[in-house]
Protein backbone atom coordinates (compact mmCIF):
# COMPACT_ATOMS: atom_id res chain seq x y z
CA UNK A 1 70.93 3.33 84.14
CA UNK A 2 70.51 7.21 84.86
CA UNK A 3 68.16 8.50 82.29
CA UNK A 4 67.32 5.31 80.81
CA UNK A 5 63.77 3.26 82.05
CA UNK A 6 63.22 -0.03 81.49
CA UNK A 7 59.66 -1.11 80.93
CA UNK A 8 60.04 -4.55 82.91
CA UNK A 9 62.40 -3.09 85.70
CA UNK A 10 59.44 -0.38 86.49
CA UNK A 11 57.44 -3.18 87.10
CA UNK A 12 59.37 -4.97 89.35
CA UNK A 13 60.87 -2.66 91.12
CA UNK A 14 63.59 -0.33 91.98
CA UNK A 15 65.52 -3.48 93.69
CA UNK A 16 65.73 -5.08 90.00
CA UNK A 17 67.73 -2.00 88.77
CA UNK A 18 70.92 -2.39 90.82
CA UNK A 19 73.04 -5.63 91.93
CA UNK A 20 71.31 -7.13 95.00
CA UNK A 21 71.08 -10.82 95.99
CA UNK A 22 67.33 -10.82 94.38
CA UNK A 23 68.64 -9.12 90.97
CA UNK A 24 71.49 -11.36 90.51
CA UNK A 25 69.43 -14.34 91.08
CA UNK A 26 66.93 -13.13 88.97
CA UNK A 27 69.44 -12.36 86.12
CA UNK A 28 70.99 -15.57 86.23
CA UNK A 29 67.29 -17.16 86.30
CA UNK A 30 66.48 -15.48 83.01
CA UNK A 31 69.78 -16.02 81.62
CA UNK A 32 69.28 -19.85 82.20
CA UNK A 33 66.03 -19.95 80.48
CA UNK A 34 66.40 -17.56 77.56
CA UNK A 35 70.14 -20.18 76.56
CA UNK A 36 68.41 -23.12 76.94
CA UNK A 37 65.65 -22.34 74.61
CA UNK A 38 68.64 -20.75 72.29
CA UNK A 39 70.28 -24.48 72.88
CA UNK A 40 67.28 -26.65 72.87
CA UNK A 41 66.35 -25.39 69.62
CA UNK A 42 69.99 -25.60 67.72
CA UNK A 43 70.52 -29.12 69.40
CA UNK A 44 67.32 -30.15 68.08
CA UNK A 45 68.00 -29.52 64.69
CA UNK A 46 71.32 -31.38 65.35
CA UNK A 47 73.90 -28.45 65.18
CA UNK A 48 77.38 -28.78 66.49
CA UNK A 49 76.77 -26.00 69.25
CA UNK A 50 73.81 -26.84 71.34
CA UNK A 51 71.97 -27.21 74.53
CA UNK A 52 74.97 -26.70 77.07
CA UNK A 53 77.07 -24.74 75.47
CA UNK A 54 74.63 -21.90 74.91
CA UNK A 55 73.86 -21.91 78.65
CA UNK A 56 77.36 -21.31 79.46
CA UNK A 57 78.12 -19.17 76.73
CA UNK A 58 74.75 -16.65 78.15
CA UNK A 59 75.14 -17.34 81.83
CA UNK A 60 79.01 -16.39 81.31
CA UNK A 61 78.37 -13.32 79.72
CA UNK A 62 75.36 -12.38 82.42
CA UNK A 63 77.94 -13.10 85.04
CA UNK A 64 81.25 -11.06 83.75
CA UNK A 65 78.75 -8.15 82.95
CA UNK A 66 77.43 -8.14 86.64
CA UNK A 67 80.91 -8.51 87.60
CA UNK A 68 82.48 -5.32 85.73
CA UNK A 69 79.56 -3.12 87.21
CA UNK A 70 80.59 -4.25 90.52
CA UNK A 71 84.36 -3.54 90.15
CA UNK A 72 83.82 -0.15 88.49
CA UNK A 73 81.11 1.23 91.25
CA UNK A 74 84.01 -0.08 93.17
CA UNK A 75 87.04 1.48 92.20
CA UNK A 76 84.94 4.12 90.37
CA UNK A 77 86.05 3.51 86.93
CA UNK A 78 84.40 2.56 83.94
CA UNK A 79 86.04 0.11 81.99
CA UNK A 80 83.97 -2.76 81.07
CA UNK A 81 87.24 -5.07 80.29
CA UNK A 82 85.95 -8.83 81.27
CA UNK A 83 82.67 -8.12 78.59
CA UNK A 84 84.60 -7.12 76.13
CA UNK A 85 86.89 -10.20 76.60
CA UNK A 86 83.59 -12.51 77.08
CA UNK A 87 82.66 -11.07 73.15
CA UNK A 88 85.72 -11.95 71.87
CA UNK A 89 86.92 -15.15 73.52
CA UNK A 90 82.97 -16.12 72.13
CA UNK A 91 83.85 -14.89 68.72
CA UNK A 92 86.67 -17.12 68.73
CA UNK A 93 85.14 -20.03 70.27
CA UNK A 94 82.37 -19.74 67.58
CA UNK A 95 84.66 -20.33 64.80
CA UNK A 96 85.58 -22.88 65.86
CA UNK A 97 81.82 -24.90 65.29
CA UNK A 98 82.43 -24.06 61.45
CA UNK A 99 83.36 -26.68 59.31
CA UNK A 100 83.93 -27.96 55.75
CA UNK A 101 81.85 -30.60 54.85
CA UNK A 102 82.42 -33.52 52.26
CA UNK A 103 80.42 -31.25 49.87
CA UNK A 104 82.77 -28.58 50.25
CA UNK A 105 80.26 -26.49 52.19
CA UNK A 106 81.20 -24.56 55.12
CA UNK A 107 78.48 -26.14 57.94
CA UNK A 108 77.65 -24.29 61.14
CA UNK A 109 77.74 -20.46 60.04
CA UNK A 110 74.23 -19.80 61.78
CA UNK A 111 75.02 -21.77 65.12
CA UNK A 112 78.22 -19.58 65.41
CA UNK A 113 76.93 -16.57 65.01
CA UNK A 114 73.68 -17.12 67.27
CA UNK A 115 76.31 -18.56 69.94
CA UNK A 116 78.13 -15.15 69.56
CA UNK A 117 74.71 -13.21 69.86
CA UNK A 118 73.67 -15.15 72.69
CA UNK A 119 76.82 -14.06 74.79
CA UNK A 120 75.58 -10.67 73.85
CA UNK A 121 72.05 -11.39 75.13
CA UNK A 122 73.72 -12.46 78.57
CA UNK A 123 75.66 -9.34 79.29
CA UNK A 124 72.72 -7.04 78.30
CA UNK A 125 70.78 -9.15 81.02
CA UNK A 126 73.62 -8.76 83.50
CA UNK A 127 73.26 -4.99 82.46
CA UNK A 128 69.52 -5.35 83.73
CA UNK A 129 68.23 -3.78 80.65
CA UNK A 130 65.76 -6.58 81.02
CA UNK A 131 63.33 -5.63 78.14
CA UNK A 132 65.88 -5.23 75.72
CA UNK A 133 66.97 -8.66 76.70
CA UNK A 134 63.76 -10.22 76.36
CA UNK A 135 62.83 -8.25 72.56
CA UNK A 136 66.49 -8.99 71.66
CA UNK A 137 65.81 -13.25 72.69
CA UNK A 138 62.49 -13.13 70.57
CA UNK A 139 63.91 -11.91 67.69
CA UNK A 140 67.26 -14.11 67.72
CA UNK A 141 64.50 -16.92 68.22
CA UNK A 142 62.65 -16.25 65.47
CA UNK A 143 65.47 -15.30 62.69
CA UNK A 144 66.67 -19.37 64.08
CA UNK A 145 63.49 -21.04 64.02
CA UNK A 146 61.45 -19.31 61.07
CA UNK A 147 63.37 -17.58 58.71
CA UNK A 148 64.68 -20.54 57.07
CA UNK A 149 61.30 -21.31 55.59
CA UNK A 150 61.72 -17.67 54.05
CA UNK A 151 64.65 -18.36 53.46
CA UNK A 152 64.27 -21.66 51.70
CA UNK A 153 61.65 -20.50 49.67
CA UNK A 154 63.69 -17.29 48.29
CA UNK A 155 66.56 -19.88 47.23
CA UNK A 156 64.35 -22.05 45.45
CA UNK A 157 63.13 -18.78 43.26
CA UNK A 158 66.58 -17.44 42.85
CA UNK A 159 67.96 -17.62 39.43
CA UNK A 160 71.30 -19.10 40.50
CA UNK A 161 72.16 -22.12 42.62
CA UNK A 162 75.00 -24.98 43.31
CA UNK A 163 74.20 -28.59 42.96
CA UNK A 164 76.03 -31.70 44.22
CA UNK A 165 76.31 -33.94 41.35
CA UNK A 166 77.08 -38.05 41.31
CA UNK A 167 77.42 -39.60 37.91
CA UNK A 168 77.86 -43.14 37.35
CA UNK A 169 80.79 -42.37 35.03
CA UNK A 170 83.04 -39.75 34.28
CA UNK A 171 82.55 -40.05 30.50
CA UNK A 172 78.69 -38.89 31.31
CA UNK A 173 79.82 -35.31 32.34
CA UNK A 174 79.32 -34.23 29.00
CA UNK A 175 76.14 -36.16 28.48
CA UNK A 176 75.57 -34.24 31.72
CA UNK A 177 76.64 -30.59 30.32
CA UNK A 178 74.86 -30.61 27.14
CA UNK A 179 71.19 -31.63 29.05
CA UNK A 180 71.33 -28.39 31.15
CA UNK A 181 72.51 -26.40 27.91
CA UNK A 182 68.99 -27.78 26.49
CA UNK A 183 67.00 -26.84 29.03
CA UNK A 184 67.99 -23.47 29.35
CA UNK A 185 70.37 -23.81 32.21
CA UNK A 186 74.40 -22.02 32.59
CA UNK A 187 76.84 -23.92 33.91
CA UNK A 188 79.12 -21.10 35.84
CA UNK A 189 81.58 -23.47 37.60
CA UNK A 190 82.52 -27.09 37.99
CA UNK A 191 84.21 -28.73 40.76
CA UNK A 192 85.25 -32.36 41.24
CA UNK A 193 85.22 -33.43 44.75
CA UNK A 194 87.92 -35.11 45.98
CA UNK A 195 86.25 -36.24 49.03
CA UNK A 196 84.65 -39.10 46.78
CA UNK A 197 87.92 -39.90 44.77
CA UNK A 198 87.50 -43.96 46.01
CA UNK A 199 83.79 -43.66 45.94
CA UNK A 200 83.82 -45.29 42.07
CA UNK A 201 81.57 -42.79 41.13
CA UNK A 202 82.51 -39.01 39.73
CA UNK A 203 81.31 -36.76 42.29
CA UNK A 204 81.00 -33.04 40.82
CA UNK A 205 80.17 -29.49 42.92
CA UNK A 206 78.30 -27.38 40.18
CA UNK A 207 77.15 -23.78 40.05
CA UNK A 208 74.32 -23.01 37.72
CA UNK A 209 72.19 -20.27 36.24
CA UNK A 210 68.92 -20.34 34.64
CA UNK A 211 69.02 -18.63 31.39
CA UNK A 212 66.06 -19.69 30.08
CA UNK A 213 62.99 -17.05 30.84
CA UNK A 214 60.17 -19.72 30.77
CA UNK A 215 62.10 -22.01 33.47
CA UNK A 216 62.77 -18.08 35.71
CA UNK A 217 59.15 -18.07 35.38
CA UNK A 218 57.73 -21.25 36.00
CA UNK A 219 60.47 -23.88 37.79
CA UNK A 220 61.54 -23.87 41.06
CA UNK A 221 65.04 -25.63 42.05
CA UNK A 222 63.44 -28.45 43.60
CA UNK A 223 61.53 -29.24 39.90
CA UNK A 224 64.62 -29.08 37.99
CA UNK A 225 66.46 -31.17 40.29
CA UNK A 226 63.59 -33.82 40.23
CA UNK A 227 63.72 -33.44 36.39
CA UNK A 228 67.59 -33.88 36.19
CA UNK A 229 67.45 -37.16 38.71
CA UNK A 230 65.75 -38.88 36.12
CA UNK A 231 68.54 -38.89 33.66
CA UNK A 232 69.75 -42.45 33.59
CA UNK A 233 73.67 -41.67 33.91
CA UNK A 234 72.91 -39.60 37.36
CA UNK A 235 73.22 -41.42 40.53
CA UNK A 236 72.67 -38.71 42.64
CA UNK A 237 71.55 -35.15 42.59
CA UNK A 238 70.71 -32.43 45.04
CA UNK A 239 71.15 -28.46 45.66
CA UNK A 240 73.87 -27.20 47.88
C-alpha cells in the first residue's frame, strides 16, 4: 500500500495495514457484515441468491485476497492468481442464478451481478483498502435497494414496453390488435407462449409503442394497462 493512505486504516492504525492476527480478524469481521446485509436484503425480496451465499461468496474473496499477499511477500512475486480465479469461478457461479421464466423473461440478472460485485467487495477488504470497501458496499447497497423505484418510475414513462397478455380466446387477438391501434398504441412484436399451451386460454408476450402524442404525454404504463384489463375478452394483463 506504498504511496496509497487509507482514510479508515490511519485511524486505526499502522497494525490494520499489513496481515496480523488483529487485521485478518478484523477483515473477516467486516467481510461478514457488509455480505450479510448484501444477502439479507436480496433474500428478502425473495431472489434465488441470498443470505448465505453472499457471505461465502465475500468472505471467500476476503480470504484468497489475504492469502495471495501472503504467498507473494513470501516468495516475492506478485501474481495475484487465487483472486483472479475467485472473480471468475464467481462470474460463473452467477450465471448460473439466471433463469427463464414462464413469461419468457430472463429472472435474476441483478442478484448475479451484485453476487459477482460482492466477491469484488471481499478481496478489496482482504486488500485492506478498507474505505474503498466501505464507499464501494454503500453504493452496491443503494443501486439494490433504491434504484428500482427510479427505475420503475423511468419504465412507466418510457414510450415502449412488453406486456403479458391472457385472452379468453384466440379468436379475440384481433379484437385485441385493433383496440391498441385505436388508442394510439404500436404493436412491434407478438409472441405466443408456449408455457400456457394446456392453460385453455391464449397466452401472448407483446411489445408495444405508444404512438399517440397525447397518451406520451399524459398515460403512464400502469393507466393503460388498467384501461386495457377492462376489455371483456382479456383475462389477464400486466407489463413485463
Amino acid at each position: 500500500m506504498t504511496g496509497i493512505t487509507d482514510p479508515i486504516a490511519s485511524l486505526l492504525g499502522a497494525w490494520s495495514v499489513g496481515l496480523n492476527l488483529y487485521s485478518i480478524i478484523l477483515r473477516l469481521a467486516a467481510s461478514l457484515l457488509f455480505s450479510a446485509i448484501l444477502g439479507w436484503e436480496r433474500s428478502s425480496k425473495r431472489h434465488s441468491a441470498g443470505f448465505r451465499t453472499f457471505i461465502v461468496v465475500t468472505l471467500a474473496g476476503t480470504l484468497v485476497m489475504m492469502l495471495d499477499i501472503y504467498i507473494n511477500t513470501l516468495f516475492g512475486s506478485n501474481w495475484f492468481l487465487l483472486s483472479a480465479a475467485a472473480i471468475i469461478s464467481t462470474a460463473r457461479i452467477a450465471t448460473r442464478t439466471l433463469f427463464f421464466s414462464s413469461r419468457n423473461q430472463i429472472m435474476g440478472l441483478t442478484t448475479s451481478v451484485a453476487l459477482w460485485a460482492s466477491c469484488i467487495i471481499g478481496l478489496a477488504l482482504g486488500a485492506g483498502f478498507y474505505t474503498i470497501t466501505a464507499v464501494g458496499f454503500l453504493m452496491l447497497l443503494f443501486c439494490l435497494s433504491y434504484l428500482p423505484v427510479l427505475e420503475f418510475y423511468l419504465k412507466n414513462r418510457s414510450n415502449h414496453f412488453e406486456i403479458h397478455l391472457e385472452l379468453k380466446n384466440s379468436l379475440n387477438l384481433q379484437n385485441f390488435v385493433t383496440t391498441i391501434r385505436k388508442l394510439g398504441l404500436r404493436i412491434d412484436a407478438i409472441e405466443m407462449n408456449p408455457a400456457y399451451a394446456n392453460s385453455g386460454l391464449s397466452v401472448y408476450s407483446i411489445a408495444i409503442s405508444i404512438s399517440s402524442a397525447e397518451l406520451k404525454k399524459y398515460k403512464t404504463h400502469t393507466e393503460i394497462i388498467e384501461a386495457l384489463q377492462t376489455l371483456d375478452y382479456v383475462y389477464h394483463i400486466e407489463e413485463i
